[in-house]
Protein backbone atom coordinates (compact mmCIF):
# COMPACT_ATOMS: atom_id res chain seq x y z
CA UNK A 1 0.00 0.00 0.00
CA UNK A 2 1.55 3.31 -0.93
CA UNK A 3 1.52 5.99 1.48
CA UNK A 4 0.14 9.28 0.01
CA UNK A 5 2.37 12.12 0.09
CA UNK A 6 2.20 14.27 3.34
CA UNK A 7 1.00 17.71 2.73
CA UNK A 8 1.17 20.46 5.25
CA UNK A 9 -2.49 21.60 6.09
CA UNK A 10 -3.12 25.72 5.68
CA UNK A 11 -2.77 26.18 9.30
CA UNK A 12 0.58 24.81 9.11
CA UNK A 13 1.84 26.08 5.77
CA UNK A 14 1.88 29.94 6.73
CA UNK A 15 4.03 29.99 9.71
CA UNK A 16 6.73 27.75 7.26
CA UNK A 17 6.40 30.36 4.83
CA UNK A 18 5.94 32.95 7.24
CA UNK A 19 10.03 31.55 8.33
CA UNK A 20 11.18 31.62 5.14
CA UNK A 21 10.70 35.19 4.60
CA UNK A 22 11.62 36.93 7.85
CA UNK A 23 14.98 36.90 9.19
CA UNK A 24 15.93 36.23 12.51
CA UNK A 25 17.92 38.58 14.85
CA UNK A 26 21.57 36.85 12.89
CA UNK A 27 19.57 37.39 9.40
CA UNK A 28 18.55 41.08 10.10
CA UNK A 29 22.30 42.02 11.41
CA UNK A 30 23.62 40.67 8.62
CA UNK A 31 21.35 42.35 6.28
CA UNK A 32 22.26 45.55 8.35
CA UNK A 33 25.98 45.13 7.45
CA UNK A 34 25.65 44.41 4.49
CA UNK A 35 23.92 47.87 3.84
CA UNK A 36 26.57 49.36 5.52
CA UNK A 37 29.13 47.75 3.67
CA UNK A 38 27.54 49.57 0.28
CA UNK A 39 27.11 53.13 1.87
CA UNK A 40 30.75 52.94 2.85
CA UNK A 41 31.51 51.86 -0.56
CA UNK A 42 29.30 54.70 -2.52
CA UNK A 43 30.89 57.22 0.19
CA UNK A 44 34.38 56.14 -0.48
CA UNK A 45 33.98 55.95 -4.87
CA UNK A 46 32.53 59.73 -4.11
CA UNK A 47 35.68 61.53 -3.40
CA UNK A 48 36.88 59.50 -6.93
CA UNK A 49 34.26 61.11 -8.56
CA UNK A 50 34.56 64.42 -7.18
CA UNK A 51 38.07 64.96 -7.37
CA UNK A 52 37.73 67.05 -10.65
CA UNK A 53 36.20 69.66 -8.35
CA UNK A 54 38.64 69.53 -5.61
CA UNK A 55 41.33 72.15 -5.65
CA UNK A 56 45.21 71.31 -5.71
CA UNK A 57 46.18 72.63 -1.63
CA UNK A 58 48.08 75.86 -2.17
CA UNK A 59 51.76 75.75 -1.01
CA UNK A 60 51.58 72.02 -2.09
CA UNK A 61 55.02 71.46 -4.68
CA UNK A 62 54.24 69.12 -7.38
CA UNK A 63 57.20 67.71 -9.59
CA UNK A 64 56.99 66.04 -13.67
CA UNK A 65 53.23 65.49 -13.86
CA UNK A 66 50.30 67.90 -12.83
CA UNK A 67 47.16 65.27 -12.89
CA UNK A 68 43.90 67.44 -13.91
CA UNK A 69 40.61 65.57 -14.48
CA UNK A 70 41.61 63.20 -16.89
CA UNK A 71 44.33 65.02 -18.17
CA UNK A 72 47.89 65.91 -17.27
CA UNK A 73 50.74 68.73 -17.65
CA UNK A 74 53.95 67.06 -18.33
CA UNK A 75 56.31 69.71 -15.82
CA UNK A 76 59.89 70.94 -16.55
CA UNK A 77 62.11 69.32 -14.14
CA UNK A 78 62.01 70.64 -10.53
CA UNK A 79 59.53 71.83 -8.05
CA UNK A 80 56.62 73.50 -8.97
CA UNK A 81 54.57 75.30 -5.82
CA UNK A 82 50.72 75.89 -6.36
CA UNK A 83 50.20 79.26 -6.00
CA UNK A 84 45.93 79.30 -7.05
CA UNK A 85 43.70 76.97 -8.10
CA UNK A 86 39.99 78.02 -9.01
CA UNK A 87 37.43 78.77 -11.42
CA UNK A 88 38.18 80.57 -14.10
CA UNK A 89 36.11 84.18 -14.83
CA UNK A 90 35.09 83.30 -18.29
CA UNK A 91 31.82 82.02 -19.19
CA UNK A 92 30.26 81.07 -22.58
CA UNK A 93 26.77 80.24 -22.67
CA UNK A 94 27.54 78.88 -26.85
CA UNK A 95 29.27 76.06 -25.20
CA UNK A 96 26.82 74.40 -23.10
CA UNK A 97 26.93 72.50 -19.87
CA UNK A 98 30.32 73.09 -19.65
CA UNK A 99 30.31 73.29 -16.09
CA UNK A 100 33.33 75.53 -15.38
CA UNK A 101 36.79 76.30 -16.62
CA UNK A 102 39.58 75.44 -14.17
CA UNK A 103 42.62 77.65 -13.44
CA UNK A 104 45.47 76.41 -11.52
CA UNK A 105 48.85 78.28 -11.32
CA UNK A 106 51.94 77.21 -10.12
CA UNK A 107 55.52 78.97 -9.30
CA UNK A 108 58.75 77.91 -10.17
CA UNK A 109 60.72 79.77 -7.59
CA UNK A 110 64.55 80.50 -7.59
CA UNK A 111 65.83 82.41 -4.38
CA UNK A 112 63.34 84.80 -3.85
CA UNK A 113 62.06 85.46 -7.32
CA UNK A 114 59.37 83.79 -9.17
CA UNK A 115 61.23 82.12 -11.91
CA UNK A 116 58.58 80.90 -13.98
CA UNK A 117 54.54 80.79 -13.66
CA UNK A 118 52.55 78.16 -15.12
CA UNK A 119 48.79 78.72 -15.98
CA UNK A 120 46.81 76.00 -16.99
CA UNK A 121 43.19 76.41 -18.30
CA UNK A 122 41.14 73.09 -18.67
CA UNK A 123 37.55 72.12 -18.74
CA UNK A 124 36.06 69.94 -15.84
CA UNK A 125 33.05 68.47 -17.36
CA UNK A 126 33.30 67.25 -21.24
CA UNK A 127 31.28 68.54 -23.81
CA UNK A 128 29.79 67.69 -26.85
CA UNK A 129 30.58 70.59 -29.59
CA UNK A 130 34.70 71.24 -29.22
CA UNK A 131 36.70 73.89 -27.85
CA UNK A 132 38.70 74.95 -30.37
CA UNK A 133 42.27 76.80 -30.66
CA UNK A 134 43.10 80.37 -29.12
CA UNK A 135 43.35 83.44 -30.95
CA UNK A 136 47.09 84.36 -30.27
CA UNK A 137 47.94 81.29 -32.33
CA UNK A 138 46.44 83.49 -35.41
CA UNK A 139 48.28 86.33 -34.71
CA UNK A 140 50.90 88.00 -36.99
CA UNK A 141 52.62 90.43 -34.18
CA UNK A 142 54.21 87.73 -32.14
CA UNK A 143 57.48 85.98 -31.97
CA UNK A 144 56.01 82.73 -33.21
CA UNK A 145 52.26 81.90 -33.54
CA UNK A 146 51.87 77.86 -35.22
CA UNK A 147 48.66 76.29 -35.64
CA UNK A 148 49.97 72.46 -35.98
CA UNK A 149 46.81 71.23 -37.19
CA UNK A 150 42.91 72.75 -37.23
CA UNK A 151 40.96 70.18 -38.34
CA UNK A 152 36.70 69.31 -37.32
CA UNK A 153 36.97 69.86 -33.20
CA UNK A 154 40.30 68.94 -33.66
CA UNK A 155 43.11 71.44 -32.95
CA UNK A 156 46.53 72.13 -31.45
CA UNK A 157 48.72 75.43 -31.90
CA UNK A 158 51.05 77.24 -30.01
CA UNK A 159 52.64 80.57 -29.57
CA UNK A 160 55.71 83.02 -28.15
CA UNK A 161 54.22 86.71 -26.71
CA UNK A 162 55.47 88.95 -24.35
CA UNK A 163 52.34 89.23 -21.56
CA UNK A 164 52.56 92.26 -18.79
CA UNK A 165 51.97 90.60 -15.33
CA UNK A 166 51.56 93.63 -13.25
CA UNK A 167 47.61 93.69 -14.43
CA UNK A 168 45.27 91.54 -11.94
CA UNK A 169 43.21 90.30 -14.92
CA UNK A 170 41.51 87.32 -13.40
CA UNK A 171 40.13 86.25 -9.55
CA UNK A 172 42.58 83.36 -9.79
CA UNK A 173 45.80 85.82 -11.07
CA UNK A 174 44.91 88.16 -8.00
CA UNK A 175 45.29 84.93 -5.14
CA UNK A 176 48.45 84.26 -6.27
CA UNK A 177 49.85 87.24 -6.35
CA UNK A 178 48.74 87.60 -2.91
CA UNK A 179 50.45 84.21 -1.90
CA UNK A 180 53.37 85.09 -3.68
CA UNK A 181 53.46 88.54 -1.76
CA UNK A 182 52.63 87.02 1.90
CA UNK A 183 56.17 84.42 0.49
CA UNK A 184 58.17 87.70 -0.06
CA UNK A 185 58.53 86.63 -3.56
CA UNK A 186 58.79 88.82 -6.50
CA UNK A 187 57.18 88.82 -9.62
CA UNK A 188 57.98 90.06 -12.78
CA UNK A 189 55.84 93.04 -14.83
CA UNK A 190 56.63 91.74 -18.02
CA UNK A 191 57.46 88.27 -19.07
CA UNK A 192 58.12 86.04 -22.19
CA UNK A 193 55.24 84.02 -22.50
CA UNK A 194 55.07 80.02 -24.26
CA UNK A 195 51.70 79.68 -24.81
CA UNK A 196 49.90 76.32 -26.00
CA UNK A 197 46.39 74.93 -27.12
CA UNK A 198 45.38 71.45 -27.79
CA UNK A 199 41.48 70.47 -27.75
CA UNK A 200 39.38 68.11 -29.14
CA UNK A 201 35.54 67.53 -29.18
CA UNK A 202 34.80 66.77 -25.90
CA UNK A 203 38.53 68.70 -24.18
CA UNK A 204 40.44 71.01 -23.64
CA UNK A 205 43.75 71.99 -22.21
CA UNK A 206 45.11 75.75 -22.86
CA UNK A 207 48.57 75.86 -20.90
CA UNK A 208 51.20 79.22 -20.85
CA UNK A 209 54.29 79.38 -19.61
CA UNK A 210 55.50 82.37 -18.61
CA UNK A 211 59.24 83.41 -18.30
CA UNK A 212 61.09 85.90 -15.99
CA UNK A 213 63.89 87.63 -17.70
CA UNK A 214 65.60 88.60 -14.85
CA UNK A 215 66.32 85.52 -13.68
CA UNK A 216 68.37 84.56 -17.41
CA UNK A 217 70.31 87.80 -17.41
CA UNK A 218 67.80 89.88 -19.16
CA UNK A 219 66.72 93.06 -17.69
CA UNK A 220 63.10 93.59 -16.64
CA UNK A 221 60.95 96.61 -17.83
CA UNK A 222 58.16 98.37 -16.80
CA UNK A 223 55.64 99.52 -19.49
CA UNK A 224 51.55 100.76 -19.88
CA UNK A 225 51.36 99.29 -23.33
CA UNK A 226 51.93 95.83 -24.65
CA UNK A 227 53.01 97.50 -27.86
CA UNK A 228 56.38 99.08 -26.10
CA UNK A 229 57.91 96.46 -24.85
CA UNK A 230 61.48 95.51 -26.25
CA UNK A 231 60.16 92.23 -26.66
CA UNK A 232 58.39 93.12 -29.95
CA UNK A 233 59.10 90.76 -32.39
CA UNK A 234 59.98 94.01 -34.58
CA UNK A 235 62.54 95.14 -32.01
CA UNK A 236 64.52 91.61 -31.48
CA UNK A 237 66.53 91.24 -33.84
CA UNK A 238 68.43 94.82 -32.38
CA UNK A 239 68.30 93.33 -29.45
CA UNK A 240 71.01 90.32 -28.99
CA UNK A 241 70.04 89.21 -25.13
CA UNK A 242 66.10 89.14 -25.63
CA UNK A 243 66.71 87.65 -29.37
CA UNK A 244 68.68 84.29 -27.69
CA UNK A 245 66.55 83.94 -25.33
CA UNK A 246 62.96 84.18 -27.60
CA UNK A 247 64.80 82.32 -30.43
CA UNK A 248 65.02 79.20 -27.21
CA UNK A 249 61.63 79.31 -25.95
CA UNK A 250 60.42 79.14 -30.03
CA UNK A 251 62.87 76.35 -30.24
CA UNK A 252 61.26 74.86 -27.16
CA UNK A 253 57.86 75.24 -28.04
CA UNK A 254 58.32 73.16 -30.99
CA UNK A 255 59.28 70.15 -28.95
CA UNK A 256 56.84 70.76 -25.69
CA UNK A 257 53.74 71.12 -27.97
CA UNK A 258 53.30 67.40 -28.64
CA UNK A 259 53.28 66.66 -24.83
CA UNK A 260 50.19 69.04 -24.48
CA UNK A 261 49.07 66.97 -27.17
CA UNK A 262 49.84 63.93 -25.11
CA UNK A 263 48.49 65.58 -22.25
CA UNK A 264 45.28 65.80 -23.71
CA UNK A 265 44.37 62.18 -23.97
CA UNK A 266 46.27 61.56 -20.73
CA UNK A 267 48.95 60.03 -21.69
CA UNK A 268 52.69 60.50 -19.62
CA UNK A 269 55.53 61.63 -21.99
CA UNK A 270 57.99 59.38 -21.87
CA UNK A 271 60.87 61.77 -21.03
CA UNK A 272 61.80 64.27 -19.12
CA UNK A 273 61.20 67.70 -19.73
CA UNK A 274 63.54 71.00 -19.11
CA UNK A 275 63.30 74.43 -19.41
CA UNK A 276 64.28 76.20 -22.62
CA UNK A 277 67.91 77.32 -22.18
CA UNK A 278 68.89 80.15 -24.18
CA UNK A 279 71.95 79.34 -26.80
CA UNK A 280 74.45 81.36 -26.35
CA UNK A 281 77.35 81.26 -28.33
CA UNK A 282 75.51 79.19 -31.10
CA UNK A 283 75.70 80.09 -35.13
CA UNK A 284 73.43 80.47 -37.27
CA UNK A 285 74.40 77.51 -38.70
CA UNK A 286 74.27 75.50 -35.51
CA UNK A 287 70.68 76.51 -34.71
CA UNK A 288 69.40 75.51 -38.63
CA UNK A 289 70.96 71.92 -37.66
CA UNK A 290 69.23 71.54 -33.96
CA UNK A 291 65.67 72.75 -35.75
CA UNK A 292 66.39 69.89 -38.65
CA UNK A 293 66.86 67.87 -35.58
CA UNK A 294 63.94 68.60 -34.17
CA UNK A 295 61.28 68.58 -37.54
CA UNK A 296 63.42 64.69 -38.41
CA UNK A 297 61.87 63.69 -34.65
CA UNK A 298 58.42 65.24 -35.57
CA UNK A 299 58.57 63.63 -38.95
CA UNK A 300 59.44 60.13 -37.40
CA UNK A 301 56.56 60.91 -34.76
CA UNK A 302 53.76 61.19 -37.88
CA UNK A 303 53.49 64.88 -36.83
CA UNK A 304 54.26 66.56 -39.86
CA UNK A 305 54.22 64.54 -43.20
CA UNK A 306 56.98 63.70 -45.28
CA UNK A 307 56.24 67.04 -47.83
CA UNK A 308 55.65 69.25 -44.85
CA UNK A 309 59.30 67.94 -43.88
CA UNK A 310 60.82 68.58 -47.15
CA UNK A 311 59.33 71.72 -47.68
CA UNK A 312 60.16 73.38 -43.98
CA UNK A 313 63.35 71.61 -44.84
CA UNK A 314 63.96 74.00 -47.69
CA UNK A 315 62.66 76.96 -46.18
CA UNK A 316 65.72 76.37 -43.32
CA UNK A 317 68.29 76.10 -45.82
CA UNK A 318 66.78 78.92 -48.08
CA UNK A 319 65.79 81.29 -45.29
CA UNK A 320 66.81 80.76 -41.96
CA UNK A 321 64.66 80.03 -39.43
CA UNK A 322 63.84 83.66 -38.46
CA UNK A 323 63.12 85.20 -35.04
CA UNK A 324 59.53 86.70 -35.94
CA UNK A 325 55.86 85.66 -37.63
CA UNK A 326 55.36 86.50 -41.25
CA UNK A 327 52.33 85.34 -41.68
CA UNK A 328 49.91 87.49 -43.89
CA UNK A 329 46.42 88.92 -42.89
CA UNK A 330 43.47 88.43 -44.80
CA UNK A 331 44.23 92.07 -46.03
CA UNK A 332 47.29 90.90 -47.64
CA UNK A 333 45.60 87.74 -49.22
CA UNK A 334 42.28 89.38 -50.64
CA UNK A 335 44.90 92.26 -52.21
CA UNK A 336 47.29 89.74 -53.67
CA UNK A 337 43.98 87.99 -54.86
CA UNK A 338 42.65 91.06 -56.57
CA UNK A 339 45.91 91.91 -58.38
CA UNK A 340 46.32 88.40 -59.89
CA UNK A 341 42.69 88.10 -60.91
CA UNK A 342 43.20 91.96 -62.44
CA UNK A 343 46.14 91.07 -64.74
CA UNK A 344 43.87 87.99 -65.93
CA UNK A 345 40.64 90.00 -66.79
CA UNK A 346 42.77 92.77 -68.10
CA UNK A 347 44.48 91.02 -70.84
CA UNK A 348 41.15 89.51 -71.95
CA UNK A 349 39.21 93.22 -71.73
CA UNK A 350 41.70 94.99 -73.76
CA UNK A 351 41.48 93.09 -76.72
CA UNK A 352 37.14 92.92 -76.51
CA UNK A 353 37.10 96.94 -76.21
CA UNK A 354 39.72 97.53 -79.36
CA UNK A 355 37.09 95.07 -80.68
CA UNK A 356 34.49 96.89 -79.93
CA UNK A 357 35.79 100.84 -80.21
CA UNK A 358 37.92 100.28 -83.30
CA UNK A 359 40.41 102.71 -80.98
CA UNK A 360 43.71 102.26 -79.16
CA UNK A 361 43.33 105.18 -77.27
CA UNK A 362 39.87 104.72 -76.17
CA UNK A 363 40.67 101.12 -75.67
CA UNK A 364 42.96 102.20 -73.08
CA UNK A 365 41.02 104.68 -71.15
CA UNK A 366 38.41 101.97 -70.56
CA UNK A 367 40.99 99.64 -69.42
CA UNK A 368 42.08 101.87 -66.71
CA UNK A 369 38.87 102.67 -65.78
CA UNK A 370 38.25 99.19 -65.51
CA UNK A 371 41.52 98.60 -63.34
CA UNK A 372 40.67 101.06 -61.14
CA UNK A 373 36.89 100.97 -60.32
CA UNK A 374 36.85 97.33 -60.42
CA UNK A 375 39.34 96.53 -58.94
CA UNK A 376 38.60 98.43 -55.92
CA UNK A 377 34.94 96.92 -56.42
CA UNK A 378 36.84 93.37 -56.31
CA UNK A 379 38.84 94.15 -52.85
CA UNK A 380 36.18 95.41 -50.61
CA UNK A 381 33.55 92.15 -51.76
CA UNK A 382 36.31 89.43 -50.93
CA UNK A 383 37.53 91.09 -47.40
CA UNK A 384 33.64 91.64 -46.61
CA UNK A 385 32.54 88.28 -47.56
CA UNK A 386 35.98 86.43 -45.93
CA UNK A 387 35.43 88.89 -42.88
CA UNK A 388 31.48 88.76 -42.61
CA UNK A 389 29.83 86.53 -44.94
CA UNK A 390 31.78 83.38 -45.36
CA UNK A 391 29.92 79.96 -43.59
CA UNK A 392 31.96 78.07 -41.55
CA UNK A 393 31.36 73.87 -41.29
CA UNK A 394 29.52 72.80 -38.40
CA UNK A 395 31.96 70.76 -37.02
CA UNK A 396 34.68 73.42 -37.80
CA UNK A 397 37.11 74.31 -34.93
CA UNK A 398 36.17 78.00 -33.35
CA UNK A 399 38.21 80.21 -31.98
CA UNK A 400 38.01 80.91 -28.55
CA UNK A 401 39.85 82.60 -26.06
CA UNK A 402 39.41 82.17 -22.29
CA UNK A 403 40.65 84.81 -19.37
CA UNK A 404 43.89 84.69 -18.76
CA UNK A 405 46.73 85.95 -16.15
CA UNK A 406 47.72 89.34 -17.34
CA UNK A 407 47.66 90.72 -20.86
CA UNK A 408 49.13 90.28 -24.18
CA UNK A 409 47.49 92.72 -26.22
């Protein structure tokens, strides 16, 4: 006979389920530290997450790497104080949610002068439409003004300037001058300034360097205007002490610009980095070989391509390597523009009116009419449609400029 299976009756089968789902006293302490176990975790990944908004301690010295919210500032070799570190004054609503724009700066101090300052501009949150390059990397007036590349939100360029100090320009420039005066250290008015830009869609990181010329045998100056400073890159090449020392901070540049490059997508440089040194005593000839040096290392890199190599190649050996920027304004261009497309139309025009009039001399007099009132006619609609009217791409890199220590204009 088969015994039918036992069943537990209703009265019985609550309190057994009843069990199953309430803890004891053990159950509910274990439950209770396991809770606590996740709050402590959530409270200790905050900090992690948070860190972008947590300023560097001022005082604090930092030495080859400045870490910055998933980027980093490869540092010359030595010991770098931070002098401020806060939000920047600039705002742009065309950006977005941006959230804000960082500003640390840091001393490099020898004795009791501040040798050099770094600033460093970044973004804190990413965003979604690019940053672009500054506007001093444009410039014609400088010592040097490169844009290495400019393409969709891409963009990296750099720059050599002359920036007065002595002008509190920004919250951030105004705390650490008042660290740096509470230290008893001095600060230069005017200083040569190695500015760089690299930025992508999402990034940015704007970094200047800028130079006391006291401290490399260079006497300082004390000026109201940017434009009368000896460091013009008109006045340099009169100028043998200020020329060395701008010609190595251009040389410099050229190397120090990939590593904000690298900097960008957080990557650590894999060398060391020092200070431009000026070159004194060098030829002409032995500066054209250290710049050939330098373009074969950022041909082997994939920098520059192999006919941007050959032609700056050429330019050396043809031209020097020259201590200011020649670039042309869009002044120059639309000018140069208008005379070549004059001499075109001209030739063409003078033989349809002998054509037409039967008459050298009247042939002529409506040629020079047409030279001169068309011409003119021709200028003015290319610089007002390259100035005004001209669309950029959407995904075109802008230029923007952010507030910065002192001024350079």
């Amino acid at each position: 006979m088969t015994a039918a299976p036992m069943t537990a009756s209703p009265m019985t089968a609550a309190p057994m389920a009843a069990a199953r789902v309430m803890p004891g006293p053990a159950h509910r302490g274990a439950i209770a530290w396991l809770w606590a176990a996740i709050a402590m975790m959530m409270l200790a990944s905050g900090p992690v997450v948070a860190r972008a908004d947590t300023n560097l301690t001022v005082g604090r010295s930092v030495e080859r790497l400045l870490q910055l919210d998933g980027k980093q500032v490869a540092l010359p070799t030595g010991s770098w104080i931070v002098a401020a570190d806060g939000a920047n004054d600039w705002s742009d609503p065309s950006i977005g949610a941006y959230g804000y724009l960082r500003t640390i700066i840091l001393f490099r101090v020898v004795n009791d002068r501040v040798d050099t300052i770094l600033e460093v501009n970044t973004n804190v949150l990413p965003t979604t439409d690019g940053w672009g390059t500054a506007s001093d990397c444009a410039r014609t007036d400088l010592v040097l003004a490169v844009i290495r590349y400019r393409a969709g939100w891409d963009g990296s360029c750099y720059f050599v300037t002359h920036t007065l100090l002595s002008k509190e320009s920004t919250t951030v420039w105004h705390n650490a001058r008042n660290f740096a005066a509470a230290k008893g250290w001095r600060l230069s008015p005017v200083s040569l300034t190695a500015g760089f830009r690299a930025a992508d869609r999402s990034d940015v990181l704007d970094v200047r360097y800028h130079f006391a010329p006291e401290t490399r045998g260079i006497p300082g100056e004390s000026i109201a205007q940017w434009q009368d400073s000896h460091w013009m890159s008109a006045r340099l090449d009169a100028d043998p002490p200020r020329y060395a020392f701008a010609r190595a901070v251009s040389d410099w540049a050229v190397s120090y610009s990939t590593m904000i490059d690298l900097g960008l997508k957080n990557r650590t440089p894999d060398r060391a980095v020092a200070l431009p040194q000026i070159a004194g005593g060098q030829t002409a000839e032995d500066l054209i070989a250290r710049r050939l040096a330098e373009l074969e290392i950022l041909r082997q890199a994939g920098t520059v391509t192999a006919e941007e190599y050959a032609e700056q190649t050429k330019a050396l050996h043809d031209y020097g390597s020259g201590s200011s920027s020649g670039v042309p304004d869009i002044g120059v261009i639309t000018a140069v523009k208008a005379i070549s497309y004059r001499v075109i139309v001209s030739i063409s025009h003078i033989f349809v009116d002998y054509y037409w009039t039967g008459n050298y001399v009247a042939a002529g007099a409506l040629e020079v009419l047409q030279i001169t009132i068309n011409s003119t006619k021709f200028y003015f609609h290319e610089l007002a449609w390259a100035k005004y009217m001209g669309v950029p791409r959407g995904d075109a890199a802008r230029t923007l400029d952010f507030k910065y220590i002192g001024s350079d204009v």
